[in-house]
N, C-alpha and C. Protein backbone atom coordinates (compact mmCIF):
# COMPACT_ATOMS: atom_id res chain seq x y z
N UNK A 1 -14.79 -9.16 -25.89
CA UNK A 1 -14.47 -9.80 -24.63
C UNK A 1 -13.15 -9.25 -24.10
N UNK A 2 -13.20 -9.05 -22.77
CA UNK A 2 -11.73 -8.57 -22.20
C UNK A 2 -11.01 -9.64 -21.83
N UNK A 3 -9.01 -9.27 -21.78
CA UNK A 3 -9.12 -10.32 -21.71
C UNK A 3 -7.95 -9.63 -20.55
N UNK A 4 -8.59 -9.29 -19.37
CA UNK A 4 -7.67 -8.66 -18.17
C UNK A 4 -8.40 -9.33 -17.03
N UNK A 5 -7.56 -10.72 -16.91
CA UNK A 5 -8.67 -11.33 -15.72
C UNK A 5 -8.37 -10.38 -14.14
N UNK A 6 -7.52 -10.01 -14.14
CA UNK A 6 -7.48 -9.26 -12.59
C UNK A 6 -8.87 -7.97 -12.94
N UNK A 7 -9.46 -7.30 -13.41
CA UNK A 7 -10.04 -6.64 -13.67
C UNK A 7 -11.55 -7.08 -13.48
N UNK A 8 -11.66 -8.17 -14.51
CA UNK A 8 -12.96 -8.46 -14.68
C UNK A 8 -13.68 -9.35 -13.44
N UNK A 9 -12.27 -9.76 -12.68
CA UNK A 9 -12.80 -10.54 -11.43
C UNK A 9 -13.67 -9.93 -11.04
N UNK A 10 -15.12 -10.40 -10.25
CA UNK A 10 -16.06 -9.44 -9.73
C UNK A 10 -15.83 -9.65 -7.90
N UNK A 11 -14.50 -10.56 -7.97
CA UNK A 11 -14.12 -10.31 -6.14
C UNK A 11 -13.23 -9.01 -5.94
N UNK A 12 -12.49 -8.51 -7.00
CA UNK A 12 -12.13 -7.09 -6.94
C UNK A 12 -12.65 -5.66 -6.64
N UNK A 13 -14.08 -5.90 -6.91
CA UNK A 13 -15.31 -4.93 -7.08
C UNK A 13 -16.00 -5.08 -5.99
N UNK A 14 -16.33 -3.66 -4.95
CA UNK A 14 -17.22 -3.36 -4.17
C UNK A 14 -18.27 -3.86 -4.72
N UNK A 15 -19.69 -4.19 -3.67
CA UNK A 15 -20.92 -3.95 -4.35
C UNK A 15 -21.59 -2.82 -4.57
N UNK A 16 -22.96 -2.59 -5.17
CA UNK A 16 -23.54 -1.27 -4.75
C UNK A 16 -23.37 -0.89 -5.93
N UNK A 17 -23.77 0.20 -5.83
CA UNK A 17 -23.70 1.13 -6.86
C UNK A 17 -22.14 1.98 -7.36
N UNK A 18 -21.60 2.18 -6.38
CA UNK A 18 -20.23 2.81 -6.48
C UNK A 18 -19.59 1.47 -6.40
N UNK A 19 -18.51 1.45 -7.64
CA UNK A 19 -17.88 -0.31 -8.08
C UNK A 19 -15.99 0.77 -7.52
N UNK A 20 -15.81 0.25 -6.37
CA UNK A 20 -14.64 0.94 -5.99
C UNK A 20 -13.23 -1.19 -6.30
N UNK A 21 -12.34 -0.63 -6.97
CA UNK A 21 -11.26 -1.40 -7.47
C UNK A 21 -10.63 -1.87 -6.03
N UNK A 22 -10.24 -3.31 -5.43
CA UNK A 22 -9.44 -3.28 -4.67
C UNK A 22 -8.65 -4.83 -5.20
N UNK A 23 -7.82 -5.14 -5.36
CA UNK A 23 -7.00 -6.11 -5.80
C UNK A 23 -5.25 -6.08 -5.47
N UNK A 24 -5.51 -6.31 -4.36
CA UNK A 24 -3.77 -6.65 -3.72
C UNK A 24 -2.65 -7.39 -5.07
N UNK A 25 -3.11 -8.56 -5.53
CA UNK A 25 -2.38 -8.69 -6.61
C UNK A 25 -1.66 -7.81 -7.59
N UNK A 26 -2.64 -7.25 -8.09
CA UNK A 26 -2.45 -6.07 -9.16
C UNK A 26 -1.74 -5.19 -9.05
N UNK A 27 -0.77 -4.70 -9.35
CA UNK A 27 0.21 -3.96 -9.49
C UNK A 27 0.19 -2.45 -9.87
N UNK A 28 -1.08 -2.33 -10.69
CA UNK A 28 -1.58 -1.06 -10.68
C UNK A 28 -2.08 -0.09 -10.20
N UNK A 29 -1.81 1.06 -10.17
CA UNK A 29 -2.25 1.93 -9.06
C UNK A 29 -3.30 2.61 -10.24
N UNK A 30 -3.53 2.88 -11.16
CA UNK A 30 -4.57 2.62 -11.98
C UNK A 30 -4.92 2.05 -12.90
N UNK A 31 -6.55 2.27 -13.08
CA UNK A 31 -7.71 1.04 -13.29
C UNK A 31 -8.41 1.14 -14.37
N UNK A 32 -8.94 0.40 -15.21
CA UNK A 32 -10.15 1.20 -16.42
C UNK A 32 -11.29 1.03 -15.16
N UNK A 33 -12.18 2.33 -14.77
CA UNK A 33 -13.23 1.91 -14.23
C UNK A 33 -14.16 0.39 -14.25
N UNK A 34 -15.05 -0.47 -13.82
CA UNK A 34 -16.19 -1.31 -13.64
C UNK A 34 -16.38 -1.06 -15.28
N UNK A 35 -17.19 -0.10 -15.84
CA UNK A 35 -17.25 0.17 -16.56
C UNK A 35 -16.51 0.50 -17.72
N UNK A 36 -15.81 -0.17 -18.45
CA UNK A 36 -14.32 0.99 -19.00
C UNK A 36 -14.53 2.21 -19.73
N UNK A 37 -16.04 2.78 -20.12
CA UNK A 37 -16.12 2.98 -21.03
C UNK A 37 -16.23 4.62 -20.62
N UNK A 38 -16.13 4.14 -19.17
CA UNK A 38 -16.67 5.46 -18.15
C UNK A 38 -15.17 6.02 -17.87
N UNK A 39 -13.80 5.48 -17.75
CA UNK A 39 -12.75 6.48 -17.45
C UNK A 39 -11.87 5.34 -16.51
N UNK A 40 -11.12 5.72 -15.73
CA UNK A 40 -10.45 5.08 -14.96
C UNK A 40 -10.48 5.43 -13.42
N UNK A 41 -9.93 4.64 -12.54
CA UNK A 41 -10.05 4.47 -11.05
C UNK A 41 -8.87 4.50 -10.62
N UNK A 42 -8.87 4.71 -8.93
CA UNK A 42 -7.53 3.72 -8.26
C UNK A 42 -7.73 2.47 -8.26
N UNK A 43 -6.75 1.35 -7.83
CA UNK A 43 -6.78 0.31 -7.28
C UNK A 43 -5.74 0.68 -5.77
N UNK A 44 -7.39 0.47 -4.93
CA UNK A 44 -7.36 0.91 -3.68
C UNK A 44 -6.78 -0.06 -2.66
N UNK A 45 -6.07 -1.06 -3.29
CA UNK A 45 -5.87 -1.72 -2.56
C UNK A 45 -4.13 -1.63 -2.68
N UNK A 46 -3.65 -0.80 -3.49
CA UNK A 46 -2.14 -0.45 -4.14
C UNK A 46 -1.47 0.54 -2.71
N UNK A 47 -0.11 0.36 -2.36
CA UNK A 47 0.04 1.13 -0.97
C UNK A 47 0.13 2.33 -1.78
N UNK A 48 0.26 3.01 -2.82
CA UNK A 48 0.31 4.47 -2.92
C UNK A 48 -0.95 5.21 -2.89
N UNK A 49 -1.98 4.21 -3.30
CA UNK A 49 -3.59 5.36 -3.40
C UNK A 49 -3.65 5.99 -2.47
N UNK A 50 -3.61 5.56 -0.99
CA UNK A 50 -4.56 6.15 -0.04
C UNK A 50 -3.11 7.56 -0.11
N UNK A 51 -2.09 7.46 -0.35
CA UNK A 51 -1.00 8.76 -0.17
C UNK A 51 -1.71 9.67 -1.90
N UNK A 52 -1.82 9.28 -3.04
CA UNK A 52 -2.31 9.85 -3.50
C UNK A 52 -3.77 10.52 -3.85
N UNK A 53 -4.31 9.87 -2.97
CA UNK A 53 -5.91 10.53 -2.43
C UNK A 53 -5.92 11.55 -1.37
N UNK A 54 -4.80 11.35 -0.71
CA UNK A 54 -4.80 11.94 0.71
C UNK A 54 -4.26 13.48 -0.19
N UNK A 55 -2.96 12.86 -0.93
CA UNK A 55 -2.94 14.65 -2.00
C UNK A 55 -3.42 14.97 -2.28
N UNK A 56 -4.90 14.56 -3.07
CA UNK A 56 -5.50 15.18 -3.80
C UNK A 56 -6.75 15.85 -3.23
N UNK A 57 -6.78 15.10 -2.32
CA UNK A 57 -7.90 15.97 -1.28
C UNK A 57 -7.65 16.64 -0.67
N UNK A 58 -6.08 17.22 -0.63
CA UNK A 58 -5.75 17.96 0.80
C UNK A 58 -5.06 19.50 0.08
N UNK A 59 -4.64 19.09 -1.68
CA UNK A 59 -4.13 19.90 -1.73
C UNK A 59 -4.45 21.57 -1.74
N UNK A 60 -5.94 21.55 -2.33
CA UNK A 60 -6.70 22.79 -2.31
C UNK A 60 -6.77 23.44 -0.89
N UNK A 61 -6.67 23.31 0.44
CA UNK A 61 -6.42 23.17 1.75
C UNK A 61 -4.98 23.37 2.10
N UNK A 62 -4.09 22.59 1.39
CA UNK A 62 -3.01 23.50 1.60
C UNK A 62 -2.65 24.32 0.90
N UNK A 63 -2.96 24.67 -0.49
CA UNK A 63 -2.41 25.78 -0.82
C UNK A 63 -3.18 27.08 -0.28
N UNK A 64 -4.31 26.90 0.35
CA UNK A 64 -5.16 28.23 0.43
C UNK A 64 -4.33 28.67 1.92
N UNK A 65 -3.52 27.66 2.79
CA UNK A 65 -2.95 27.81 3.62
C UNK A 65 -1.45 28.96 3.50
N UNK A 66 -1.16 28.47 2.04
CA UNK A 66 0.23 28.70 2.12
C UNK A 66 -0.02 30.68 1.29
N UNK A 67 -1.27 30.00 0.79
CA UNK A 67 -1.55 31.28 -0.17
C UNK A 67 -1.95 32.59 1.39
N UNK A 68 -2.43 32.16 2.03
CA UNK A 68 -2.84 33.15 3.38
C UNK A 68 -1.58 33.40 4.19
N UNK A 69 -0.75 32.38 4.62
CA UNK A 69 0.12 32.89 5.12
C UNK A 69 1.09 33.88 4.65
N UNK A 70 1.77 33.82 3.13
CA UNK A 70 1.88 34.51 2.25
C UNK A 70 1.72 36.11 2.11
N UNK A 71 0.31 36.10 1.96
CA UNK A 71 -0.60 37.64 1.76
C UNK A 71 -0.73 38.53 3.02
């Protein structure tokens, strides 16, 4: 049994198939996945995710930028 009630709440959890973390409370900016057994998440509801998603999606895009201007 877990015993991380901000986690196991199921008002934290999207529905559907994709279980996306959002919990204003929580302090964590990461998550054990819905699943724990599967890895970890954001908690999308933390003000840094959407700045560290926005890096991580952008960075391959900018470096191919910086790498072209460069060459």
């Amino acid at each position: 049994m877990s015993v991380d009630p901000m986690h196991d709440n199921p008002a934290h959890w999207t529905r559907g198939p994709i279980k996306l973390y959002f919990a204003r409370d929580d302090r964590r900016l990461i998550v054990p996945k819905y699943r724990r057994w599967n890895g970890w998440t954001f908690n999308f509801a933390h003000p840094a995710a959407p700045l560290l998603m926005g890096a991580i999606l952008f960075a391959p895009a900018i470096v191919e930028m910086v790498r072209r201007a460069a060459g």
